[in-house]
C-alpha atoms as a PDB file:
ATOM      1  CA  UNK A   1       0.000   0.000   0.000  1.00  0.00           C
ATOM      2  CA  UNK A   2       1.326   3.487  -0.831  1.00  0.00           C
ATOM      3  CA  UNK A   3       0.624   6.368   1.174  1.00  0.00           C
ATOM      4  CA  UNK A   4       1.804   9.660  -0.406  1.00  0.00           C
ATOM      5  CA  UNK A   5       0.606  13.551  -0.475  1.00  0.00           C
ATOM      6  CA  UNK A   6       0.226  13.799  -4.087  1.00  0.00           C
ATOM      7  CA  UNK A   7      -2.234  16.803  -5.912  1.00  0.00           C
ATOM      8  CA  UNK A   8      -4.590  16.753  -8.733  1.00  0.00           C
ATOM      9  CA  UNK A   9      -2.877  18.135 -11.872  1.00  0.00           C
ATOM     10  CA  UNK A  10      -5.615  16.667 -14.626  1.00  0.00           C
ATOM     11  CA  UNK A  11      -8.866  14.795 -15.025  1.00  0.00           C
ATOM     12  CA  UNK A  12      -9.373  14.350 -18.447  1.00  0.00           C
ATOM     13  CA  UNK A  13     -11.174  11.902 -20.912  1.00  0.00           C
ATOM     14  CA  UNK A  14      -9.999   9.556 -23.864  1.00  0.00           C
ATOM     15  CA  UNK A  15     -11.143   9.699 -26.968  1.00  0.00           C
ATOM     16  CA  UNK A  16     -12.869   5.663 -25.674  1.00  0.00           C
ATOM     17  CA  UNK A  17     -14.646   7.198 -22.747  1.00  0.00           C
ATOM     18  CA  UNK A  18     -12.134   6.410 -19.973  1.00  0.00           C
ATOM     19  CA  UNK A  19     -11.360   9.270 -17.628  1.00  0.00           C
ATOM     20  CA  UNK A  20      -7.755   9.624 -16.402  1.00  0.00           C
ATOM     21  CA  UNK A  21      -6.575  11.226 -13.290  1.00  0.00           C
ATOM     22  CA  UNK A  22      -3.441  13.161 -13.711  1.00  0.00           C
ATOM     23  CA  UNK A  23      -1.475  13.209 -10.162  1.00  0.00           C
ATOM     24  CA  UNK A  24       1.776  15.106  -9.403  1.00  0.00           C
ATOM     25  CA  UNK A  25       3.425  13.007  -6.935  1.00  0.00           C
ATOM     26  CA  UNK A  26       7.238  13.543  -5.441  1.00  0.00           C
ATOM     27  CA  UNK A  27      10.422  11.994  -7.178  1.00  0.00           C
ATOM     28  CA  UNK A  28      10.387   9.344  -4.044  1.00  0.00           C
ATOM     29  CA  UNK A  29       7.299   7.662  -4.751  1.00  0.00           C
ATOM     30  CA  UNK A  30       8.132   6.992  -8.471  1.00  0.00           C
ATOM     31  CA  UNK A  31       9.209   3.266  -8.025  1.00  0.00           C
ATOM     32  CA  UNK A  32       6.587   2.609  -5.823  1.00  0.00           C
ATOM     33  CA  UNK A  33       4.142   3.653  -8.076  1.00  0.00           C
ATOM     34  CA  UNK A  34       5.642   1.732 -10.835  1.00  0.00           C
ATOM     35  CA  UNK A  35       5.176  -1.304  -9.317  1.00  0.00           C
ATOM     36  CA  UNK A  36       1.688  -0.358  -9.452  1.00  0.00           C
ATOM     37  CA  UNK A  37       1.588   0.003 -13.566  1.00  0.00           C
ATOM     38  CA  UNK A  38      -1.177  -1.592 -15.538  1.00  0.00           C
ATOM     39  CA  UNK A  39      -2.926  -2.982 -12.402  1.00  0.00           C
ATOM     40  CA  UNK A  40      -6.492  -2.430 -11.114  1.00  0.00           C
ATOM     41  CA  UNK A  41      -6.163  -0.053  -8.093  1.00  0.00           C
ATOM     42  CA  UNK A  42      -8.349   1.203  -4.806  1.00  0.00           C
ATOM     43  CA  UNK A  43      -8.537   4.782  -5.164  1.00  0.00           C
ATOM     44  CA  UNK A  44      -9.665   7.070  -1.793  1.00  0.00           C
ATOM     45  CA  UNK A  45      -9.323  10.624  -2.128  1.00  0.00           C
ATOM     46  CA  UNK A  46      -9.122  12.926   0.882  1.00  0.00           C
ATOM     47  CA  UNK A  47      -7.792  15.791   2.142  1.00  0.00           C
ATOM     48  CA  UNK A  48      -3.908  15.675   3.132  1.00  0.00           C
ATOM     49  CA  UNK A  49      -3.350  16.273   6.910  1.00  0.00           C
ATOM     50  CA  UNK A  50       0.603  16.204   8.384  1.00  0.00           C
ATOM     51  CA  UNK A  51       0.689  13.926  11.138  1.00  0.00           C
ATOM     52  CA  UNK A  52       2.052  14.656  13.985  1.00  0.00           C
ATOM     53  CA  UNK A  53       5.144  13.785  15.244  1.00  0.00           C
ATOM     54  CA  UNK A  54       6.418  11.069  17.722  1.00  0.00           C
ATOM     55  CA  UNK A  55       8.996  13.088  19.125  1.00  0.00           C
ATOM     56  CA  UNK A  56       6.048  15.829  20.000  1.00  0.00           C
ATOM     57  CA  UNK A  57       3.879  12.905  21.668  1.00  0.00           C
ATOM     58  CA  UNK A  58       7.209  12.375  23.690  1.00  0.00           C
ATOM     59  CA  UNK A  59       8.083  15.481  24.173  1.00  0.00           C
ATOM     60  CA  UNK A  60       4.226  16.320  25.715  1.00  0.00           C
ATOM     61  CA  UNK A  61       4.919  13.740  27.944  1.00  0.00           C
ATOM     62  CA  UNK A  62       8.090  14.134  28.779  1.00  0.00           C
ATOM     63  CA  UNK A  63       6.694  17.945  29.940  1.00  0.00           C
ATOM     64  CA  UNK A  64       3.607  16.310  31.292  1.00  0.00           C
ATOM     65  CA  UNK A  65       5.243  14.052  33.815  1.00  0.00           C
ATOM     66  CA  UNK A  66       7.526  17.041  35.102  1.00  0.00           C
ATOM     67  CA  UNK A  67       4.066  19.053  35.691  1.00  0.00           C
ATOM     68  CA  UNK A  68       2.519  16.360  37.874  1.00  0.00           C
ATOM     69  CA  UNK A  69       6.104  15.573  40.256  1.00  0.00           C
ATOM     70  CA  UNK A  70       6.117  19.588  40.800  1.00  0.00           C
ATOM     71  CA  UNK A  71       2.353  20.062  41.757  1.00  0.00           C
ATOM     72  CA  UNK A  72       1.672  16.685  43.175  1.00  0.00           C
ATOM     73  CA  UNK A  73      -0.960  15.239  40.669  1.00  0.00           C
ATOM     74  CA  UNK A  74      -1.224  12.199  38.351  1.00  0.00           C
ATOM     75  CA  UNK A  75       0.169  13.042  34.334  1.00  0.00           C
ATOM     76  CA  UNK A  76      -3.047  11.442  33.388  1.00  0.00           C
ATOM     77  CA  UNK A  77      -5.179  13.941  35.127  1.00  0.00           C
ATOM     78  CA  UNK A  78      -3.486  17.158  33.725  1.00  0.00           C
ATOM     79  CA  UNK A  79      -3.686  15.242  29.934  1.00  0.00           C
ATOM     80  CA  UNK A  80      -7.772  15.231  30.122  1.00  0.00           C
ATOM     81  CA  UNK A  81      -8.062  18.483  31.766  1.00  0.00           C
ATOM     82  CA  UNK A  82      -5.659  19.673  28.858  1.00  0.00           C
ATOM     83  CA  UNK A  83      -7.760  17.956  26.066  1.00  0.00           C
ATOM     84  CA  UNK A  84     -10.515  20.270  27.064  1.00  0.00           C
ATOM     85  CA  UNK A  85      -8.460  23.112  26.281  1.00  0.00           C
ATOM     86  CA  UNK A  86      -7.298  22.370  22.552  1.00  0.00           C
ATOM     87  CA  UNK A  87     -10.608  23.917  20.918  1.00  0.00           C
ATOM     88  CA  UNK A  88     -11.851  21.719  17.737  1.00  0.00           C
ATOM     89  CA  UNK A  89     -11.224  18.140  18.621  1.00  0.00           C
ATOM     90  CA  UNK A  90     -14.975  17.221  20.474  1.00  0.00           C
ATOM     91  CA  UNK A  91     -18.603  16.793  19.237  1.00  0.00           C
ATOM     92  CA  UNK A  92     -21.692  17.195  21.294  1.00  0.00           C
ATOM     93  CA  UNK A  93     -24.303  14.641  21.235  1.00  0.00           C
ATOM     94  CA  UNK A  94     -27.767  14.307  22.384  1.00  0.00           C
ATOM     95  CA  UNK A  95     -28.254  10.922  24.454  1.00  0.00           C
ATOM     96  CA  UNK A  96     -31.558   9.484  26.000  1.00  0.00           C
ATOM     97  CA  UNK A  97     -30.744   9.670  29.632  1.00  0.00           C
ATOM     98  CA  UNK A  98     -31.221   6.429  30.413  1.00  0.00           C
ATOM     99  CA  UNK A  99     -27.863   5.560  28.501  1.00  0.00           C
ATOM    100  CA  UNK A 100     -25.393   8.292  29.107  1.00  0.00           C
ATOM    101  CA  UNK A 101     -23.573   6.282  31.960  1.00  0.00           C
ATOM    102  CA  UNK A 102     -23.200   3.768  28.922  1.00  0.00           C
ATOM    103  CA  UNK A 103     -22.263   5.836  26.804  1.00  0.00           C
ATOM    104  CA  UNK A 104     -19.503   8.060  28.534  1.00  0.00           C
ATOM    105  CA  UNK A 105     -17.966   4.213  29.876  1.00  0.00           C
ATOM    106  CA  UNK A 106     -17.879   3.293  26.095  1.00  0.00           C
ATOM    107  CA  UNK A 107     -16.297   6.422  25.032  1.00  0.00           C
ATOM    108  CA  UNK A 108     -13.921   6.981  27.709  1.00  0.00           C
ATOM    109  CA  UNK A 109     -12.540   3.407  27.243  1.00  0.00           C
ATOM    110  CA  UNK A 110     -11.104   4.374  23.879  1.00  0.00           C
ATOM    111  CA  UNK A 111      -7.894   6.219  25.813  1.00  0.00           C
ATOM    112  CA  UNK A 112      -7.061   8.153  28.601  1.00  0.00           C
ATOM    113  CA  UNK A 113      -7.483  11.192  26.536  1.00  0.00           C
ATOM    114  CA  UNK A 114     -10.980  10.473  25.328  1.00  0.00           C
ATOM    115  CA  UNK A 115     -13.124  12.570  27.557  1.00  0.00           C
ATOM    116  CA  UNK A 116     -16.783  13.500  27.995  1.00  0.00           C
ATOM    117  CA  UNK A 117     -18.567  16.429  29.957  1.00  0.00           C
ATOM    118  CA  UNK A 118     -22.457  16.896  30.044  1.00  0.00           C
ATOM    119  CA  UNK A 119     -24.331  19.599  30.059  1.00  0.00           C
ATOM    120  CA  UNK A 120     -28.343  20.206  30.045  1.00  0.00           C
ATOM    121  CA  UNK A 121     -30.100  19.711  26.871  1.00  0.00           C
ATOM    122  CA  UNK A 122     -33.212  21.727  25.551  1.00  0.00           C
ATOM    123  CA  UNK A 123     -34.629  17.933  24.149  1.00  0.00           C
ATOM    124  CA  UNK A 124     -36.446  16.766  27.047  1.00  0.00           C
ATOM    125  CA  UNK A 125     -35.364  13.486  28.295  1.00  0.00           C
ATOM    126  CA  UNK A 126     -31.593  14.069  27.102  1.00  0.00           C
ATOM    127  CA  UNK A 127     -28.701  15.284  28.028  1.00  0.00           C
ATOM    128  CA  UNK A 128     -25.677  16.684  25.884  1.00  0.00           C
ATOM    129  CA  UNK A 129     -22.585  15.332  25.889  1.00  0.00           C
ATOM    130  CA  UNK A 130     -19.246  16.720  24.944  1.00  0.00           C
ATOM    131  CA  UNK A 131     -16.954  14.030  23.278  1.00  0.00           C
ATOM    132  CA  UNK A 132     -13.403  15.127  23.566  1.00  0.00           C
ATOM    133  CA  UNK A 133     -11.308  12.957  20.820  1.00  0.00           C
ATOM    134  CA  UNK A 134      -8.105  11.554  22.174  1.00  0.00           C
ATOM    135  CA  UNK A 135      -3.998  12.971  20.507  1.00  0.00           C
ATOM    136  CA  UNK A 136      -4.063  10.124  19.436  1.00  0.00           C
ATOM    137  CA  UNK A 137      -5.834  11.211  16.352  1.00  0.00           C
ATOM    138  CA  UNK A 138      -4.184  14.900  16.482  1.00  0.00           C
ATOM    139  CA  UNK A 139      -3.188  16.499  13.765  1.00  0.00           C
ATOM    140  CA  UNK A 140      -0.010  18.078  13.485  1.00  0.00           C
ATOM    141  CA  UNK A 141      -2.147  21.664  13.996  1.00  0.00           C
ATOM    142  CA  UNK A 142      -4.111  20.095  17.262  1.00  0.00           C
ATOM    143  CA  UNK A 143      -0.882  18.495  18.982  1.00  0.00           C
ATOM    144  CA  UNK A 144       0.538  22.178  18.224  1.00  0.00           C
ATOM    145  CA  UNK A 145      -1.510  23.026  20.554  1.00  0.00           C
ATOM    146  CA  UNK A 146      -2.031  20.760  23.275  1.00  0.00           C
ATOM    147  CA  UNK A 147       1.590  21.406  23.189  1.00  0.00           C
ATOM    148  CA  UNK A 148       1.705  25.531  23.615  1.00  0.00           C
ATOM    149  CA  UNK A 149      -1.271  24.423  26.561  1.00  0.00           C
ATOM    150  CA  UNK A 150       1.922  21.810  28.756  1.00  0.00           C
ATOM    151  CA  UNK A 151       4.499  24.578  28.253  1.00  0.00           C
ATOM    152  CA  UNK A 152       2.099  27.367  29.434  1.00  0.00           C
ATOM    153  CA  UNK A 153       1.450  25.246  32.713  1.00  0.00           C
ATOM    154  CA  UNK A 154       4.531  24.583  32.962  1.00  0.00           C
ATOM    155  CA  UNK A 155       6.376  27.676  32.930  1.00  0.00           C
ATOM    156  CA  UNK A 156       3.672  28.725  35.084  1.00  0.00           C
ATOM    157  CA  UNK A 157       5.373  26.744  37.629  1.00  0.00           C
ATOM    158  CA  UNK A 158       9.093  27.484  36.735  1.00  0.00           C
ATOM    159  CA  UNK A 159       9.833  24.436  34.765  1.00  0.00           C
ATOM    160  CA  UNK A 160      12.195  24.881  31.661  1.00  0.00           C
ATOM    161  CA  UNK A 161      10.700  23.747  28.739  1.00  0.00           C
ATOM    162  CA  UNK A 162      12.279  23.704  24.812  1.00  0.00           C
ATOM    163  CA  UNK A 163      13.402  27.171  22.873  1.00  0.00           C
ATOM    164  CA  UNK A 164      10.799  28.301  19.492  1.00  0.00           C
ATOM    165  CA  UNK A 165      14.158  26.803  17.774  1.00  0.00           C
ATOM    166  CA  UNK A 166      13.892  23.183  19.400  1.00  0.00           C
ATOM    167  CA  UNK A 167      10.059  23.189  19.872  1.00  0.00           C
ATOM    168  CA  UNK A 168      10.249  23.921  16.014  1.00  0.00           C
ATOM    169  CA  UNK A 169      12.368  21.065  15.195  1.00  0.00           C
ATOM    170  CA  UNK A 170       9.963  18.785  17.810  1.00  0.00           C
ATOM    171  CA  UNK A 171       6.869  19.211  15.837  1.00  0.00           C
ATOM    172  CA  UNK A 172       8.297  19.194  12.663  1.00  0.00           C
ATOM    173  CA  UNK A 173      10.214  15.428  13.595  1.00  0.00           C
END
């Protein structure tokens, strides 16, 4: 399976009927798509979103456990309050009453950093709740931030964290 950013250059159609995608791809993924000549193909098209790093995931914790030996308080505890915090990574979702208890324990089990709040909903009989996804789907953009959100607590509380010029080279990894 290849895996590449790649972009549109031409959709076109032969003079039988056939239409033929056009992609620019980089000089790396040549070979690979060689191999690939003259044979019938899966084709999913979505958007291309830069993953993040594993030296940022490290790096998060890494700042993470530091925060919770200074002020006294489990890492895991400061990651879901911290989730809250990263703005675009939740839905909110009506459920019956009745199965909210269910439904939190089913979401929550996914990770410690899938998280749910509930507040009142106008449907009678329901309640809202906020789903909070996990970094472990983050984008590059989302673990940006739950990053600038560890350093801000941190230095808050006098702990040295990485210059612009390594925190630059972090996320990038």
């Amino acid at each position: 399976m290849l895996e590449q950013k790649c972009r549109i250059k031409d959709i076109s159609k032969s003079i039988n009927g056939e239409c033929v995608l056009s992609l620019v791809i980089p000089p790396s993924a040549l070979s690979i798509c060689n191999e690939y000549t003259d044979k019938d193909l899966r084709l999913k098209l979505c958007e291309w979103k830069n993953k993040r790093s594993r030296d940022a995931n490290a790096y998060f914790w890494e700042l993470c456990g530091t925060l919770a030996a200074k002020i006294k308080r489990p890492p895991k505890e400061i990651y879901r309050e911290l989730i809250k915090d990263v703005g675009g990574n939740y839905t909110v979702v009506p459920i019956r009453n009745d199965a909210v208890d269910t439904w939190i324990a089913n979401w929550e089990s996914r990770g410690p950093g899938w998280v749910c709040e509930t507040i009142p909903s106008k449907l009678e009989g329901y309640t809202n709740v906020i789903t909070y996804y996990g970094s472990s789907v983050y984008d590059t953009a989302q673990m940006s931030r739950l990053i600038e959100l560890i350093i801000a607590e941190c230095k808050s509380q006098g702990i040295e964290t990485a210059t612009p010029e390594e925190l630059s080279l972090i996320m990038e990894g």
